[in-house]
Protein backbone atom coordinates (compact mmCIF):
# COMPACT_ATOMS: atom_id res chain seq x y z
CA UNK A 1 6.09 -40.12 26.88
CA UNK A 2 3.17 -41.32 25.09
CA UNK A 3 -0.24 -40.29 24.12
CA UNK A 4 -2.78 -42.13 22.32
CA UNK A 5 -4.84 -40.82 20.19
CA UNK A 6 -8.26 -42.47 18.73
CA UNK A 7 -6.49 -43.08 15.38
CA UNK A 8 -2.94 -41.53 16.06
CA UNK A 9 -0.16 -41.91 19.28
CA UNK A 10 1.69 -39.32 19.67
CA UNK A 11 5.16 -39.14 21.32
CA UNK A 12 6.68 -36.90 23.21
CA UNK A 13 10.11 -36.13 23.59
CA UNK A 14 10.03 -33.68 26.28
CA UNK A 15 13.66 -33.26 27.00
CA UNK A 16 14.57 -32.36 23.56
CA UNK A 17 11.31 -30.49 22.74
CA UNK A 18 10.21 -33.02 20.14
CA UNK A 19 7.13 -34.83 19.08
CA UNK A 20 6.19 -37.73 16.50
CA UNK A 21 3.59 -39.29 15.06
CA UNK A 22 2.84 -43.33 15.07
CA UNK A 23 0.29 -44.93 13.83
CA UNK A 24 -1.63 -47.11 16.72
CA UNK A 25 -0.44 -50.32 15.03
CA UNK A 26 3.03 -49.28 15.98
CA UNK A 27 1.42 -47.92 19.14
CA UNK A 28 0.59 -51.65 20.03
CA UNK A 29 4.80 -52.65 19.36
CA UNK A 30 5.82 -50.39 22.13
CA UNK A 31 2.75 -51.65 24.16
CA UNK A 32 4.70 -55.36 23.86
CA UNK A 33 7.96 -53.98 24.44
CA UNK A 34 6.73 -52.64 27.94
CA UNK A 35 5.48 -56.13 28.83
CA UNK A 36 8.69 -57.42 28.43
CA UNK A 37 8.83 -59.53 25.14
CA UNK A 38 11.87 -60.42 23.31
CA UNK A 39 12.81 -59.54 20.36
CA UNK A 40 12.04 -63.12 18.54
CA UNK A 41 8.36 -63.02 20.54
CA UNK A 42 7.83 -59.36 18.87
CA UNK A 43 8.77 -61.06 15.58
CA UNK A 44 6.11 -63.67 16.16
CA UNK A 45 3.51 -60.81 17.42
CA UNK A 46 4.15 -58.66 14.18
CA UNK A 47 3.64 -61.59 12.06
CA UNK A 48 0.32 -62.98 13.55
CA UNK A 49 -0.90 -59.35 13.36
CA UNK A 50 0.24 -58.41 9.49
CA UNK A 51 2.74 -56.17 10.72
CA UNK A 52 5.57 -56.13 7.93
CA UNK A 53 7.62 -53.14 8.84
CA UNK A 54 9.19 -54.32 12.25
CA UNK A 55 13.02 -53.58 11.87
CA UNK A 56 11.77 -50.19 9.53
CA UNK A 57 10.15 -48.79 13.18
CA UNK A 58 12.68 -50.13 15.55
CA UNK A 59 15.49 -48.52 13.31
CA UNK A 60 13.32 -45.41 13.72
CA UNK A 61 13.06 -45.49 17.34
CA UNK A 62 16.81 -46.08 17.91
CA UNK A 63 17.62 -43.24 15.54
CA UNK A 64 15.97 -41.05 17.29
CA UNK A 65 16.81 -42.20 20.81
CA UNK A 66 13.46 -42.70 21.97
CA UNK A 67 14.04 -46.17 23.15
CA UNK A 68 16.94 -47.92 25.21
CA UNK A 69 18.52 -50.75 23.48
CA UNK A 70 20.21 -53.07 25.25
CA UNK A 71 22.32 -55.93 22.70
CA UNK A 72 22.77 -58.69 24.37
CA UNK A 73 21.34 -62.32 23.56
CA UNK A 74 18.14 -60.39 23.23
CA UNK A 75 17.64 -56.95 22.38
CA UNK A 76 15.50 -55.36 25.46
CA UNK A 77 13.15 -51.73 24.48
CA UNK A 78 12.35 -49.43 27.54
CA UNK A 79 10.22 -46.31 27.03
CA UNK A 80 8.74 -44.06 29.32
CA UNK A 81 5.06 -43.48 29.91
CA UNK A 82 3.02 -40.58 30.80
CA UNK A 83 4.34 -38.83 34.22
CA UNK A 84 2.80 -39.46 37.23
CA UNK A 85 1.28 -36.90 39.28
CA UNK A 86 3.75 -34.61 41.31
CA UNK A 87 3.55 -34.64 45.15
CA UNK A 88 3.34 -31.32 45.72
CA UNK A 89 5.62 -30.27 49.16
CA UNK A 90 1.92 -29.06 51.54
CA UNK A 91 5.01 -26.53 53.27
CA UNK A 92 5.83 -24.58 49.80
CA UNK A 93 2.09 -25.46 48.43
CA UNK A 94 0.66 -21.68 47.30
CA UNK A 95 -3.39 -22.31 46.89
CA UNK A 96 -2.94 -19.31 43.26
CA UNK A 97 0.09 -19.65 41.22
CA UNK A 98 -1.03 -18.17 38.50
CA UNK A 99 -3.29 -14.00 38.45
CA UNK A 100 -4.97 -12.73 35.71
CA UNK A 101 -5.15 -9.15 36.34
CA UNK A 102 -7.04 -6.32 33.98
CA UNK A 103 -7.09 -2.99 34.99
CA UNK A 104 -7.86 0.48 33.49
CA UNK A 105 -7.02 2.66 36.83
CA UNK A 106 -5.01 0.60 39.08
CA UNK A 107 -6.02 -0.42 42.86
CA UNK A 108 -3.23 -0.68 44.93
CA UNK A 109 -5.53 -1.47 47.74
CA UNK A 110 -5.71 -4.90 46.29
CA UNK A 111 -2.06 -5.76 46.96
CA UNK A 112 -2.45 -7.04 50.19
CA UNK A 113 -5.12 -9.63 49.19
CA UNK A 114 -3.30 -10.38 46.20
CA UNK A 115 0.05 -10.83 47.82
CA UNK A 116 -1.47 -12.95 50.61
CA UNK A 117 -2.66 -15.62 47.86
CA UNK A 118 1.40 -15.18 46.95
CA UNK A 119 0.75 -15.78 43.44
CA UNK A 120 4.02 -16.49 41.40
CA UNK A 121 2.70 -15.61 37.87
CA UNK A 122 0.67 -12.35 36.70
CA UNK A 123 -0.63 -11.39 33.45
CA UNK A 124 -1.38 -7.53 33.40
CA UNK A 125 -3.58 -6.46 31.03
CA UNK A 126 -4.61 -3.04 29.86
CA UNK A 127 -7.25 -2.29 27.28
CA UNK A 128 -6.58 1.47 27.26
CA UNK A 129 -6.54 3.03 23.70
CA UNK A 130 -3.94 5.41 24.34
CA UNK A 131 -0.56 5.67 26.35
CA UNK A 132 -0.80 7.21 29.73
CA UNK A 133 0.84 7.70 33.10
CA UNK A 134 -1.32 5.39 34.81
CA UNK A 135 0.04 2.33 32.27
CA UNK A 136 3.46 3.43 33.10
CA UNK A 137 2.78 3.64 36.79
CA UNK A 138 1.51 0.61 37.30
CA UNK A 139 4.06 -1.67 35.60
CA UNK A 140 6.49 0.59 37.85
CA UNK A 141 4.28 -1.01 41.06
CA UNK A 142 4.20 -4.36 39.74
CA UNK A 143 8.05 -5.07 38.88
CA UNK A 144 8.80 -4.09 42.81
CA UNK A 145 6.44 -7.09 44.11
CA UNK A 146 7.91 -10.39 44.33
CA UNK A 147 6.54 -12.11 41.39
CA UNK A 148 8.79 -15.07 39.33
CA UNK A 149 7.50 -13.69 35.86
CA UNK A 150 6.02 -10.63 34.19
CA UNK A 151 3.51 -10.90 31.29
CA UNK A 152 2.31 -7.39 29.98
CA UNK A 153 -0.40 -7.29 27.31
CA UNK A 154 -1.60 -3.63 26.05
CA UNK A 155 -2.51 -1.41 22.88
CA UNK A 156 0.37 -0.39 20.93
CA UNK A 157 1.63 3.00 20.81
CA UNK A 158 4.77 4.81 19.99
CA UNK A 159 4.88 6.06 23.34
CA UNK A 160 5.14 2.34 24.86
CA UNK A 161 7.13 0.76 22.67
CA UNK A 162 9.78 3.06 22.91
CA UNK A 163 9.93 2.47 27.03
CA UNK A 164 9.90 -1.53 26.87
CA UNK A 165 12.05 -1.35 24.11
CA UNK A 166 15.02 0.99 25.33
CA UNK A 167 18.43 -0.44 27.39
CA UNK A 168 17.05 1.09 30.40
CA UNK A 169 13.64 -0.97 30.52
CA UNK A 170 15.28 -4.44 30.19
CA UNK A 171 17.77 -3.71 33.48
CA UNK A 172 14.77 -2.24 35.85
CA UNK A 173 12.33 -4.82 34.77
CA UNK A 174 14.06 -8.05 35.57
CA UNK A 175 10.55 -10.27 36.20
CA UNK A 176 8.99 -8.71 32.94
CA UNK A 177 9.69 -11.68 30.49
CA UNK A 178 6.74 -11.36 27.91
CA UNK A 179 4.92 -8.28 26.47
CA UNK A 180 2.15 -8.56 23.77
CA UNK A 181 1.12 -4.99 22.36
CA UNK A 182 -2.44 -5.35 20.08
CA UNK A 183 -3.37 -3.07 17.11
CA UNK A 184 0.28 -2.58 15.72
CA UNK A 185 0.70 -1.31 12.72
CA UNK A 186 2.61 -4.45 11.76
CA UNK A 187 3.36 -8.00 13.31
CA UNK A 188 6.79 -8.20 14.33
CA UNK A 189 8.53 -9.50 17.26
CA UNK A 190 11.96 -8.28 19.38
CA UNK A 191 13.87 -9.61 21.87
CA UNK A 192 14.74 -6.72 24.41
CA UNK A 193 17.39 -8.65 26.87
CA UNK A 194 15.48 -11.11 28.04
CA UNK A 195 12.24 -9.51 27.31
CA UNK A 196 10.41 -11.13 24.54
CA UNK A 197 7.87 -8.14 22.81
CA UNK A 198 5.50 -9.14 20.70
CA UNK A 199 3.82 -6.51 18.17
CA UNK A 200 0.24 -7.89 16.40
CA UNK A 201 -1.74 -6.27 14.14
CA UNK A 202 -5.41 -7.98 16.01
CA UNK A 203 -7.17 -6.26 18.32
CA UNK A 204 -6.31 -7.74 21.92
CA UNK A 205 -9.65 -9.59 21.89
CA UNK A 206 -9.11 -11.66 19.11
CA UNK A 207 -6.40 -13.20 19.87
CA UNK A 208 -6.29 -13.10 23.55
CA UNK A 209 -8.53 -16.17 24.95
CA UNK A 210 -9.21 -19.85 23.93
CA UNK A 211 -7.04 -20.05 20.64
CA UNK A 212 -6.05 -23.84 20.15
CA UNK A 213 -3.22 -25.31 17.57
CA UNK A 214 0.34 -26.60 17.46
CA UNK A 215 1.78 -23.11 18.19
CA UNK A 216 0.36 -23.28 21.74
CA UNK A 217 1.19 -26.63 22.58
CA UNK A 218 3.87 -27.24 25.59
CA UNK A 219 6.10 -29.90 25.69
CA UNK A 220 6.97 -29.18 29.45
CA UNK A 221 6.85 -32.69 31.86
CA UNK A 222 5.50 -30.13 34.57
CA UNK A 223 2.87 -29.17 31.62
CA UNK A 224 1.95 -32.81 30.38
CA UNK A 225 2.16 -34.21 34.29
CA UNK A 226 -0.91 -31.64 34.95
CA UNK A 227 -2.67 -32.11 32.37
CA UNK A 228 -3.69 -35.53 33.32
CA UNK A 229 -5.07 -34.57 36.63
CA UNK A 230 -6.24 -30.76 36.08
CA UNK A 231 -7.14 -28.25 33.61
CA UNK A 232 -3.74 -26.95 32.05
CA UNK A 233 -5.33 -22.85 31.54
CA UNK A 234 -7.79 -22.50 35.00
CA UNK A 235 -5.54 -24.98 37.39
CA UNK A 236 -4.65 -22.47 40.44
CA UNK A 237 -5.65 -19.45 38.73
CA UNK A 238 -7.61 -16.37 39.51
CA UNK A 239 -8.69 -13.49 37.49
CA UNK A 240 -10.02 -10.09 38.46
CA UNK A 241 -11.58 -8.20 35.16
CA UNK A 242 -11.32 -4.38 34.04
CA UNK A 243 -14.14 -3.78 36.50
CA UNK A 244 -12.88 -5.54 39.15
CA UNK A 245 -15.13 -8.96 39.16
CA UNK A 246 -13.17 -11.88 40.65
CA UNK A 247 -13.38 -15.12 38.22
CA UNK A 248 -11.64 -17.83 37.23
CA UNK A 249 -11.15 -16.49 33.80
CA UNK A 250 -11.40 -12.83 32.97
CA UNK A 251 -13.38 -14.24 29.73
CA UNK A 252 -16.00 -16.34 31.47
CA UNK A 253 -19.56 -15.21 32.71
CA UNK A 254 -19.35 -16.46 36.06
CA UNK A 255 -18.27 -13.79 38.70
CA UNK A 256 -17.64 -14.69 42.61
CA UNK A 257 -18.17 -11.38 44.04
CA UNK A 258 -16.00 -7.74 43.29
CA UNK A 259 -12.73 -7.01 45.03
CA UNK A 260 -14.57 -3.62 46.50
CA UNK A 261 -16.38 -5.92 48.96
CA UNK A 262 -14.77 -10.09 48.92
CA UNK A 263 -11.53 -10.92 49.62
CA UNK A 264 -9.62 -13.19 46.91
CA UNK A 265 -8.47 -15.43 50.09
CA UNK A 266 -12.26 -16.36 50.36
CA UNK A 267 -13.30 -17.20 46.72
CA UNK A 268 -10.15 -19.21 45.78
CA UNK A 269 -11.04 -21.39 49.04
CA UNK A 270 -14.72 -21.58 47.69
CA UNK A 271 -15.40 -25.41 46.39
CA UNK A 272 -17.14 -24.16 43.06
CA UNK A 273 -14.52 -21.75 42.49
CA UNK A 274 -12.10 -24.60 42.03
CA UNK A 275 -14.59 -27.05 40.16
CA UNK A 276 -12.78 -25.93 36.81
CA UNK A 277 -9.39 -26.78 37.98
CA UNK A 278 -9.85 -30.42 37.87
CA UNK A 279 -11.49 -30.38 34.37
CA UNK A 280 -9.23 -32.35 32.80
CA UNK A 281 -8.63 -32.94 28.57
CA UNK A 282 -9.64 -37.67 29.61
CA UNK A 283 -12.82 -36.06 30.51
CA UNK A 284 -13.77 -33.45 27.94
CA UNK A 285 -15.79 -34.60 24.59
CA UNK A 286 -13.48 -34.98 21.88
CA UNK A 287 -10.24 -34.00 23.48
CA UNK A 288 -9.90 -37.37 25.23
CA UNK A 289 -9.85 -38.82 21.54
CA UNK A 290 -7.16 -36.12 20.84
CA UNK A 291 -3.39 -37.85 20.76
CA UNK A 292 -2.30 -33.59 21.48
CA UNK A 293 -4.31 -33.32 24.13
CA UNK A 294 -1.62 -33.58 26.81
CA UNK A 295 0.63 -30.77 25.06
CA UNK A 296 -2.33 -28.79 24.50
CA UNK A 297 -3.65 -25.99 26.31
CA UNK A 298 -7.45 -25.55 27.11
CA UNK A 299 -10.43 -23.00 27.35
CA UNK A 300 -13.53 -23.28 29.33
CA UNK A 301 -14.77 -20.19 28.54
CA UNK A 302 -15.64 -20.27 24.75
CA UNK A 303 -17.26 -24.12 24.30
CA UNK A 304 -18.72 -25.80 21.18
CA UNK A 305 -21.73 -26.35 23.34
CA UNK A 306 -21.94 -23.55 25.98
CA UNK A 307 -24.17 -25.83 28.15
CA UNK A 308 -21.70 -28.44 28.71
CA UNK A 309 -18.88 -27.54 30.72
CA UNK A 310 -17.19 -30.75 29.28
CA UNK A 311 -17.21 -29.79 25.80
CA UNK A 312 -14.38 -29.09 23.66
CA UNK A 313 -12.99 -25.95 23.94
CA UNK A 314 -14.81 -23.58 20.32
CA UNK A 315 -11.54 -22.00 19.05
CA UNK A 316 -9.89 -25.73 18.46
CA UNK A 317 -9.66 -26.35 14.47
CA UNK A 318 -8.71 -30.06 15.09
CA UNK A 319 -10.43 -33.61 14.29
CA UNK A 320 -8.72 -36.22 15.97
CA UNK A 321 -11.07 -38.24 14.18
CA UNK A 322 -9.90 -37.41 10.57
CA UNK A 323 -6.51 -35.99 11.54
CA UNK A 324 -7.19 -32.56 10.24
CA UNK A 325 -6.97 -29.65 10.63
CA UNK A 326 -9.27 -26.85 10.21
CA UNK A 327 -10.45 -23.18 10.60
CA UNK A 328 -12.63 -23.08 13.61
CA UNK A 329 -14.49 -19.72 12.80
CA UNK A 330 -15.68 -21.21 9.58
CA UNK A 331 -16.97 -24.23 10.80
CA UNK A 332 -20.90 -24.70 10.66
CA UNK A 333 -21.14 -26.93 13.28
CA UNK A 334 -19.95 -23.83 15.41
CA UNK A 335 -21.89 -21.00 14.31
CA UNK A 336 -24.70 -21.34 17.37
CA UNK A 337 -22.03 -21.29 19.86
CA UNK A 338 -20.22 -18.02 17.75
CA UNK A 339 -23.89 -16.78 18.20
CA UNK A 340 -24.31 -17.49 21.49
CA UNK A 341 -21.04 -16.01 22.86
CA UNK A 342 -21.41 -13.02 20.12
CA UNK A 343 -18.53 -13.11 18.60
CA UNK A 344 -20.08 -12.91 14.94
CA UNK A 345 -18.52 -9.45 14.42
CA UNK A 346 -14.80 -10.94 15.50
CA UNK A 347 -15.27 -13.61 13.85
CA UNK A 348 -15.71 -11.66 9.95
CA UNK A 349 -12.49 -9.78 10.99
């Protein structure tokens, strides 16, 4: 699959998790390859153009096994563009597939509305300093609902680790998959059965929303196929904070009423709840120049210019218009927006 960038093209090789970098001259071979010309007529293109390294890139591609090669009179090139959007099956359709769920004392009154949205993915999140029952308790709720996958995120503590850690957690918690503990003594990271535990040594808020770079990027065709037609972090998603506001992201402003008095059934059918689902990386300032942008994830709740809901997300480092890479914190251009949002203190950490 490819994806053009304004002075790189990127592609991806989504079957074998890999990705490479082309320059767009070699961008505009593959584009004459798809329209069918020969090999002698891609001679004759390269030539009229000042292209001089022909057989050097075609030797590449073959290597590689990102094109088809077919030797015959004529050698014929087939590659694969960008998915096209899946038709999803109306039947198994589930409006939420994805809850965001804080909580410092947990509401099992809320099951029912969240189990009617029949949500397959939750992330659980606890800001509580210390271990308690209540943690314990409701991680020993959640694993007997019928969600596909588990992702925990609280403050370390002996107490905790010990629990996911042991034999016994990994065989009772079958749908936990993921579990990030914050303010650990150390980074580290275990693999517990199936259960991937993650240990850093930041505080849970500054590394839990809006972070862009390569270590976030998803080569999934699922992943790449949505991101052409809806925002890859707020598509089907629903968030309910620590004090129970209901909102498309636990870290944006915007609330749509408290789960003590609306139903989640009623916001996630609300047309401005799902405005930011089908904010897509071709329409956001910058990011459409990106050649990453379809592996990339995305934030709408930290911006570089918090009045445009279109702008790129603030915790991206990248130029695709020098090809660099940078630290976003330090970045002048961002410091109003680090203002605005107030994360000046975070930020110096």
């Amino acid at each position: 699959m490819i994806s053009s960038g304004f002075k790189r093209t990127l592609l991806i090789d989504s079957l074998n998790g890999r990705t490479f970098i082309i320059n767009n001259d070699q961008l505009r071979i593959l584009e004459e390859l798809t329209k069918g010309t020969e090999l002698s007529g891609l001679k004759e293109f390269c030539l009229y153009y000042g292209i001089s390294y022909l057989d050097i890139f075609l030797e590449f591609l073959n290597t590689y096994q990102l094109i088809l090669s077919f030797e015959d009179e004529e050698a014929c090139f087939i590659y694969t563009d960008l998915p096209k959007p899946c038709q999803f099956n109306k039947l198994n359709f589930n409006l939420v597939e994805y809850l965001v769920l804080e909580f410092e004392k947990f509401n099992a009154g809320l099951i029912k509305d969240i189990l009617e949205l029949k949500p397959k993915f939750i992330l659980l999140r606890s800001f509580s300093r210390s271990f308690d029952s209540n943690i314990l308790n409701t991680i020993e709720f959640i694993r007997t609902l019928p969600f596909h996958s588990v992702e925990f995120h609280a403050n370390y503590s002996i107490e905790l680790y010990s629990i996911i850690s042991s034999d016994d957690f990994k065989f009772k918690f079958p749908n936990f998959f993921i579990i990030k503990l914050f303010s650990s003594i150390i980074n580290t990271e275990i693999l517990n059965g199936h259960i991937k535990i993650h240990c850093f040594r930041e505080e849970m808020a500054l590394v839990n929303c809006g972070v862009i770079g390569p270590k976030h990027f998803n080569l999934n065709s699922s992943h790449i196929t949505e991101s052409q037609h809806h925002n890859t972090c707020l598509n089907r998603k629903i968030a309910i904070d620590a004090e129970g506001n209901i909102k498309n992201c636990p870290s944006m402003a915007k609330s749509y009423g408290n789960i003590r008095d609306t139903k989640l059934i009623d916001v996630v059918k609300n047309p401005e709840f799902q405005k930011v689902w089908h904010i897509k990386k071709d329409e956001i300032t910058k990011c459409k120049d990106c050649e990453f942008r379809h592996i990339c994830t995305d934030c709408r709740a930290y911006l570089e210019n918090p009045e445009d809901m279109y702008s790129a997300p603030l915790k991206c480092g990248y130029d695709p218009y020098t090809c660099t890479w940078e630290e976003w914190s330090t970045n002048p251009l961002k410091e109003k927006a680090i203002e605005y949002y107030g994360m000046e203190e975070l930020v110096k950490k």
